[in-house]
Protein backbone atom coordinates (compact mmCIF):
# COMPACT_ATOMS: atom_id res chain seq x y z
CA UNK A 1 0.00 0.00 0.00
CA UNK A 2 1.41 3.29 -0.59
CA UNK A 3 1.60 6.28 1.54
CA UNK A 4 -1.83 8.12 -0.41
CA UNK A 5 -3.59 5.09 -0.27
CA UNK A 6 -2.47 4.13 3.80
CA UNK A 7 -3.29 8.28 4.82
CA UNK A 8 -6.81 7.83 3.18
CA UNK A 9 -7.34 3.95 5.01
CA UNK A 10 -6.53 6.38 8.12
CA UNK A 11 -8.90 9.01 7.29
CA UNK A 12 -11.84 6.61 6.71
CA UNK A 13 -10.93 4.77 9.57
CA UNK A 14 -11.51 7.98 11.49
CA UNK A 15 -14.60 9.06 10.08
CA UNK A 16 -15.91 5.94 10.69
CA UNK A 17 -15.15 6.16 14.54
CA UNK A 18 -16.14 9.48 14.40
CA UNK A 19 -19.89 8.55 12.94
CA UNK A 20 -20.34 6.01 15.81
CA UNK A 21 -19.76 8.59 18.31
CA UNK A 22 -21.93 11.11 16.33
CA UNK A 23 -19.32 13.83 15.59
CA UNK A 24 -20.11 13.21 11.79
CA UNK A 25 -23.10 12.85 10.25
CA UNK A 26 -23.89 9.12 8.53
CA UNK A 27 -25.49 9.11 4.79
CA UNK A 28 -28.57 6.65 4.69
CA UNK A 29 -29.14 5.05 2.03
CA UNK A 30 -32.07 3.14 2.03
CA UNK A 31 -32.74 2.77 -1.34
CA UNK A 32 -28.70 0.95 -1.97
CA UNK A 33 -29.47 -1.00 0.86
CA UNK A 34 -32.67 -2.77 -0.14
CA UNK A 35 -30.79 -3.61 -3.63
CA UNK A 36 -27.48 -4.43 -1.91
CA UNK A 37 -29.63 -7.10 0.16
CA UNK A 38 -30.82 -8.22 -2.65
CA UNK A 39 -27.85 -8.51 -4.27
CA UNK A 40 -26.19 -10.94 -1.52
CA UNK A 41 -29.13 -13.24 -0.97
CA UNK A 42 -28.64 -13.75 -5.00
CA UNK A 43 -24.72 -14.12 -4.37
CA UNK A 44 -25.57 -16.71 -1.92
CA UNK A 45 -28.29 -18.85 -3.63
CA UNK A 46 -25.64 -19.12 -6.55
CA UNK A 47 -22.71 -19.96 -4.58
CA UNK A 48 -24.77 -22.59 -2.86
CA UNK A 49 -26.36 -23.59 -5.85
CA UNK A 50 -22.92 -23.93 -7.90
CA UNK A 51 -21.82 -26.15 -4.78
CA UNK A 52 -25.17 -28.35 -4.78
CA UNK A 53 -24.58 -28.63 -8.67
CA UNK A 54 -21.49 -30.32 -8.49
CA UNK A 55 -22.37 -32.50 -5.38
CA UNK A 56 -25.14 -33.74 -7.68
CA UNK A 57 -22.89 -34.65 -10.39
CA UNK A 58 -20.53 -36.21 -7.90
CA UNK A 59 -22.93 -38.20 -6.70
CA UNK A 60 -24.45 -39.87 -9.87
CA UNK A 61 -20.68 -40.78 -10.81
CA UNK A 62 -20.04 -41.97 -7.32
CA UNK A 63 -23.41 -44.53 -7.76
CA UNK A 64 -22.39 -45.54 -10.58
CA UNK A 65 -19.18 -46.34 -9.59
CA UNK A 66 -20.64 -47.76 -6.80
CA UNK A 67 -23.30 -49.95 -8.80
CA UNK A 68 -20.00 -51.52 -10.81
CA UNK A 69 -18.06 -52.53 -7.59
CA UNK A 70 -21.44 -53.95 -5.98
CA UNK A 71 -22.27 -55.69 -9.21
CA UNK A 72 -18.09 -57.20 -9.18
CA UNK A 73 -19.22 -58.62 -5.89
CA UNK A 74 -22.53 -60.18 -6.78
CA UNK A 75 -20.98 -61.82 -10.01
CA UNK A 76 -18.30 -62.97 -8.11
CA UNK A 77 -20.48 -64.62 -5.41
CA UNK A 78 -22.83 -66.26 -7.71
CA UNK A 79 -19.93 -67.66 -10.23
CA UNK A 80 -18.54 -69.18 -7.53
CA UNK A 81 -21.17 -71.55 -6.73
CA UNK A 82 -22.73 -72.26 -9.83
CA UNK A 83 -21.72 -70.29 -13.51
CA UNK A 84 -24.74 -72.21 -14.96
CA UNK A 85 -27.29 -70.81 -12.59
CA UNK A 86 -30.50 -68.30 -13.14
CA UNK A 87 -28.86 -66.27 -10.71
CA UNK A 88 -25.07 -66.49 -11.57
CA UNK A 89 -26.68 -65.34 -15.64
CA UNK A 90 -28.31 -62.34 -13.48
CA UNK A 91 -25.64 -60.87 -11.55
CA UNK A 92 -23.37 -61.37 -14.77
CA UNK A 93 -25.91 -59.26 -17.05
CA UNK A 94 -26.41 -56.83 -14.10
CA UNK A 95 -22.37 -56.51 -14.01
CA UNK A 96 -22.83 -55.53 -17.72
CA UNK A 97 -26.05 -53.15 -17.52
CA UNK A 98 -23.96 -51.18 -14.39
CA UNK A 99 -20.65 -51.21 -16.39
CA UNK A 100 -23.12 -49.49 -19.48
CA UNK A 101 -24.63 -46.79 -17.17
CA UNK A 102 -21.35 -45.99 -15.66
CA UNK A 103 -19.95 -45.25 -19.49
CA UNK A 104 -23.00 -43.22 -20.41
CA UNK A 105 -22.52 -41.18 -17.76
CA UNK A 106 -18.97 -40.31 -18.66
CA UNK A 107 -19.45 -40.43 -22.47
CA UNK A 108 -22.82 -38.41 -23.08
CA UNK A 109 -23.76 -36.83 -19.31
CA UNK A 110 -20.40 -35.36 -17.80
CA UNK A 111 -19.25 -33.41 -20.18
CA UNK A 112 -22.54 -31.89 -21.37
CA UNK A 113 -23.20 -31.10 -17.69
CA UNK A 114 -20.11 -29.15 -17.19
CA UNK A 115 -20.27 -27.30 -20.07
CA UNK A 116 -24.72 -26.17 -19.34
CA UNK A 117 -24.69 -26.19 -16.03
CA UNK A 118 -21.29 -25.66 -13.92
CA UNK A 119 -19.59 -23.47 -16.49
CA UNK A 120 -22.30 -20.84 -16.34
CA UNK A 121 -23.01 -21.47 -12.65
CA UNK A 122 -19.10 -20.43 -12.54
CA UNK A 123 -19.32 -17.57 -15.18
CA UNK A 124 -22.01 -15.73 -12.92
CA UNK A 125 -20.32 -16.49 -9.66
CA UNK A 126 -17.19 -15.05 -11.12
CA UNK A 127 -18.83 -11.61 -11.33
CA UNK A 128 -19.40 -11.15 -8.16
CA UNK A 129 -16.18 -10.29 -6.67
CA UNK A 130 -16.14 -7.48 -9.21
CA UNK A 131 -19.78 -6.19 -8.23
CA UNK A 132 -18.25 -6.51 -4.21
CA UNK A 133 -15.44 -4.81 -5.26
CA UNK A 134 -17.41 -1.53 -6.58
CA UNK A 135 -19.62 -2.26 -3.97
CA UNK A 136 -16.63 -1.48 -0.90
CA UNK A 137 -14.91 1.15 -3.43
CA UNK A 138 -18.56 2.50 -2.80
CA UNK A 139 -18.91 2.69 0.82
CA UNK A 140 -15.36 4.01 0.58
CA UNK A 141 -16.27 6.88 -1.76
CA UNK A 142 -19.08 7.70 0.62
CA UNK A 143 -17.04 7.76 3.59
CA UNK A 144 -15.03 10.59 1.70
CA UNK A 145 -17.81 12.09 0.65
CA UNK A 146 -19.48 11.99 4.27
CA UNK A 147 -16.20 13.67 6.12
CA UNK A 148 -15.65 16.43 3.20
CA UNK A 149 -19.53 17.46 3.99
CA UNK A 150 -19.05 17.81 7.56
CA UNK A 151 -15.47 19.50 6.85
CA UNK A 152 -17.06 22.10 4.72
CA UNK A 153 -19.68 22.53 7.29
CA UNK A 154 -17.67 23.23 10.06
CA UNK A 155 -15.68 25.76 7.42
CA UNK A 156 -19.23 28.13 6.72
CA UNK A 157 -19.90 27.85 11.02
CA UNK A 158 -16.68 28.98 11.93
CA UNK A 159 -15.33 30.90 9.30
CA UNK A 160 -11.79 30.90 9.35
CA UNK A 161 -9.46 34.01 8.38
CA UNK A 162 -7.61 32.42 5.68
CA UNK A 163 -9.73 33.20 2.92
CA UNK A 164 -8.35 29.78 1.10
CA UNK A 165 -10.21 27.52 3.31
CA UNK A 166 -13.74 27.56 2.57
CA UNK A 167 -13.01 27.24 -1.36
CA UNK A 168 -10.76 24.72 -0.87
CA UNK A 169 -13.25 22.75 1.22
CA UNK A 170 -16.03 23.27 -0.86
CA UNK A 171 -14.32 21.78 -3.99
CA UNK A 172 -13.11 19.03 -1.89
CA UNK A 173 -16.45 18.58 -0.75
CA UNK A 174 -18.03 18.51 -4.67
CA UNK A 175 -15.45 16.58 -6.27
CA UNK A 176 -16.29 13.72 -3.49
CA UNK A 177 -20.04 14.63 -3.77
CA UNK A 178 -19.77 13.82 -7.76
CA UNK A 179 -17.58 10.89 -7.37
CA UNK A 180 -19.37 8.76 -4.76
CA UNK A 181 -22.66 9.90 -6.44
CA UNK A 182 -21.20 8.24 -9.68
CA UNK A 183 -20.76 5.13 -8.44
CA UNK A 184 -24.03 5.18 -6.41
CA UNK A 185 -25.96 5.35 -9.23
CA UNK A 186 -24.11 2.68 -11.31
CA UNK A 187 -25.00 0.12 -8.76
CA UNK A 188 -28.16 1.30 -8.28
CA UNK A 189 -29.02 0.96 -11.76
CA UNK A 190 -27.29 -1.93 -12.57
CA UNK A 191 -27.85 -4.28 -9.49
CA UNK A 192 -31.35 -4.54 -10.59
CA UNK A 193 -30.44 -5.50 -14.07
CA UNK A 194 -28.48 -8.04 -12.77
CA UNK A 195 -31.26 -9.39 -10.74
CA UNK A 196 -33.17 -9.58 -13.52
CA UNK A 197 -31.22 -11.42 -16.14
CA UNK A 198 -30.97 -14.37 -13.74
CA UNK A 199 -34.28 -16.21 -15.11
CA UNK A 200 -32.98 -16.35 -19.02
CA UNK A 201 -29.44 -16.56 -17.84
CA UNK A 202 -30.58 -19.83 -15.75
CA UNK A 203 -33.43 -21.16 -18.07
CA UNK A 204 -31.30 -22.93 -20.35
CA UNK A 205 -29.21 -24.59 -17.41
CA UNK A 206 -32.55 -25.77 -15.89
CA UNK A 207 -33.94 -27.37 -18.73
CA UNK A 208 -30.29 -28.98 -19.06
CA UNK A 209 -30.38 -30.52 -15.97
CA UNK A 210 -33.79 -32.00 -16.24
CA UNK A 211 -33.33 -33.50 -19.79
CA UNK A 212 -30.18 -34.88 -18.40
CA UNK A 213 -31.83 -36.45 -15.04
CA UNK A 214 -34.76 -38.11 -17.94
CA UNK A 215 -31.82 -39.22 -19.88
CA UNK A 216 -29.82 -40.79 -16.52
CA UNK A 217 -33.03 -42.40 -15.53
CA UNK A 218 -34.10 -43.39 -18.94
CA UNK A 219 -30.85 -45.77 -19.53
CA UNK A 220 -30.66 -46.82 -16.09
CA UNK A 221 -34.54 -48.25 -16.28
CA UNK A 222 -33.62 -49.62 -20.02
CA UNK A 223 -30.51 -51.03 -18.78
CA UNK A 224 -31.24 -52.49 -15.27
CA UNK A 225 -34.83 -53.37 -16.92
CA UNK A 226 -33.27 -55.71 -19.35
CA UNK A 227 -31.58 -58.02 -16.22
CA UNK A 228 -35.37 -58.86 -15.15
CA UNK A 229 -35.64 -61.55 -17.57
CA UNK A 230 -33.23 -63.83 -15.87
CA UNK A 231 -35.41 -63.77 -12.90
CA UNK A 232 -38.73 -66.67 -12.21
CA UNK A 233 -41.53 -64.98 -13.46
CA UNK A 234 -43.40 -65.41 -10.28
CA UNK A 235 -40.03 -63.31 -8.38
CA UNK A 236 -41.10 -60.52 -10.87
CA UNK A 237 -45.02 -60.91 -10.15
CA UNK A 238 -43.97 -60.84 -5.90
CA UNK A 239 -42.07 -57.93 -6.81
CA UNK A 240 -45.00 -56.19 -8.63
CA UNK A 241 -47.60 -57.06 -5.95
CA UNK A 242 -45.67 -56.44 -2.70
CA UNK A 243 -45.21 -59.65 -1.72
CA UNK A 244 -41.16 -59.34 -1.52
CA UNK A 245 -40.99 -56.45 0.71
CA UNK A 246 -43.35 -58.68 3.22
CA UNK A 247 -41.30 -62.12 2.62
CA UNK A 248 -37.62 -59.24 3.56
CA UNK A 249 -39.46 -58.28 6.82
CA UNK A 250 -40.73 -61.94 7.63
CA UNK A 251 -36.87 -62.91 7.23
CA UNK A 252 -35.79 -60.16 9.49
CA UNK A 253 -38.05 -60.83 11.70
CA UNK A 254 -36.54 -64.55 12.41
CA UNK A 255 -33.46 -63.25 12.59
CA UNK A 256 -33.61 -60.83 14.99
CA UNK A 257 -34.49 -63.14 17.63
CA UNK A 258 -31.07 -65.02 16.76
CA UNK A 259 -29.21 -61.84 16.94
CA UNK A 260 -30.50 -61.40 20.65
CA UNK A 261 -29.39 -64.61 21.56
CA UNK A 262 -25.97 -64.08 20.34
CA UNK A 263 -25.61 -61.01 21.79
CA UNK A 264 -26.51 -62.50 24.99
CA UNK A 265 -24.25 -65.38 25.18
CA UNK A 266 -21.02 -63.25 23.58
CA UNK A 267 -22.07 -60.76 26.73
C-alpha cells in the first residue's frame, strides 16, 4: 500500500469512529441498501447452488461407480457356486447393464453437464467479486464524501481568516459529492439489471439438468430393466404385488431373535 492510499485507510478509519460517536453525520441510504440485500441473498443462492450442482454430479458418478463394484461382488459370489445358474446369468448381465450406465454417464452426461450447467453457474459467480469490489470502493467513496460534507460545514460555522479555506473545502467537498454519487448510481441501476437477467441466464441450465436427469433415468430403467428376464416370473409378479418387501421383513423378523441370543451369550 502506498503512503496516499495508507493516509486515506486512516482518514476513513476515522470518520468511521467518528460517525459512531456522532461527531459526523452518517449518509442513509435506504434505497442501496434494499438492492445491496438483494444482491447478496442472489450471491448466496448461486454460490450454494454452484456447490449443490457439483455434489449432484458427484454423486451420480459416485453410484455408478458404486453400482459396478457392488455388481463385481454379486458376479463374483454367484460364479462361484454355480456359472450355470439363473442367478449367476443375473448378476453377470447386471455386471454388464452397471458397467453401461457408468460409461453413459462419462461419455454423453459429464461433459454436457459441465459445459450447461457448472460453467455458467461459474461464469455468474465469477462476477461477483467485481460487483463486491465496486460495492466497498462505494462505501469508501461515501465515507469521503461523508467527512468532506461535515469538513465544509464546520468551514461556513466557523469561518476561518484564511480566505483559502472555505473554497478549498467546498471543492473538496463537490469533487467527493460527484464521485461517490457516480458510483451510487451505477450500482443502483445496474444491481437490478443483474437481478433480472438471472431467469434467461438460468433457463437454459434448468432445462439442461432435467433433460439430463430423464436421460440418466431413462438408460438406467432400459438397462437395469433388461436383467429382469433372468429372474422366475413369479419373483417378478412378488415384486410387482408387494409380496417381496413382506417375505424381507418376515426374514428379518426370524433373525432378529437369533441376533438377541448371540448377543446375549457373547455378553
Amino acid at each position: 500500500m502506498s503512503w496516499s492510499g495508507f493516509k486515506k485507510t486512516l482518514n476513513r478509519t476515522g470518520t468511521t469512529l467518528m460517525q459512531k460517536t456522532g461527531q459526523i453525520e452518517r449518509t442513509i441510504d435506504t434505497e442501496f441498501q434494499d438492492e445491496q440485500t438483494k444482491f447478496k441473498t442472489f450471491e448466496k443462492e448461486c454460490q450454494a447452488l454452484q456447490k449443490d450442482a457439483k455434489a449432484y454430479l458427484d454423486a451420480m458418478r459416485a453410484m455408478t461407480s458404486a453400482q459396478t463394484r457392488i455388481a463385481d461382488h454379486i458376479s463374483t459370489f454367484y460364479s462361484a457356486a454355480d456359472r450355470t445358474s439363473d442367478g449367476a446369468m443375473a448378476a453377470h448381465a447386471y455386471k454388464q447393464s452397471v458397467i453401461e450406465l457408468d460409461d453413459v454417464i462419462g461419455r454423453e452426461l459429464d461433459a454436457p453437464y459441465r459445459t450447461t450447467i457448472m460453467e455458467p453457474l461459474g461464469k455468474m459467480n465469477a462476477y461477483f467479486p467485481v460487483i463486491n469490489d465496486q460495492i466497498s470502493k462505494r462505501n469508501k467513496k461515501l465515507l469521503d464524501y461523508d467527512a468532506a460534507r461535515s469538513k465544509l460545514r464546520k468551514t461556513i460555522d466557523k469561518p476561518s481568516e484564511d480566505p483559502t479555506k472555505l473554497p478549498k473545502a467546498q471543492q473538496e467537498h463537490d469533487e467527493a459529492q460527484e464521485v461517490f454519487e457516480y458510483l451510487n448510481h451505477q450500482l443502483i441501476e445496474e444491481l437490478p439489471q443483474l437481478l433480472e437477467l438471472r431467469v434467461p441466464f438460468f433457463d437454459p441450465s434448468f432445462e439442461a439438468m432435467i433433460r439430463m436427469q430423464c436421460k440418466f433415468a431413462e438408460e438406467g430403467y432400459e438397462k437395469l430393466g433388461g436383467v429382469q428376464r433372468y429372474f422366475a416370473d413369479n419373483v417378478r409378479d412378488d415384486y410387482a404385488a408387494g409380496q417381496l418387501d413382506a417375505q424381507v421383513e418376515g426374514v428379518l423378523q426370524e433373525m432378529r431373535p437369533i441376533h438377541y441370543e448371540e448377543r446375549k451369550k457373547n455378553n
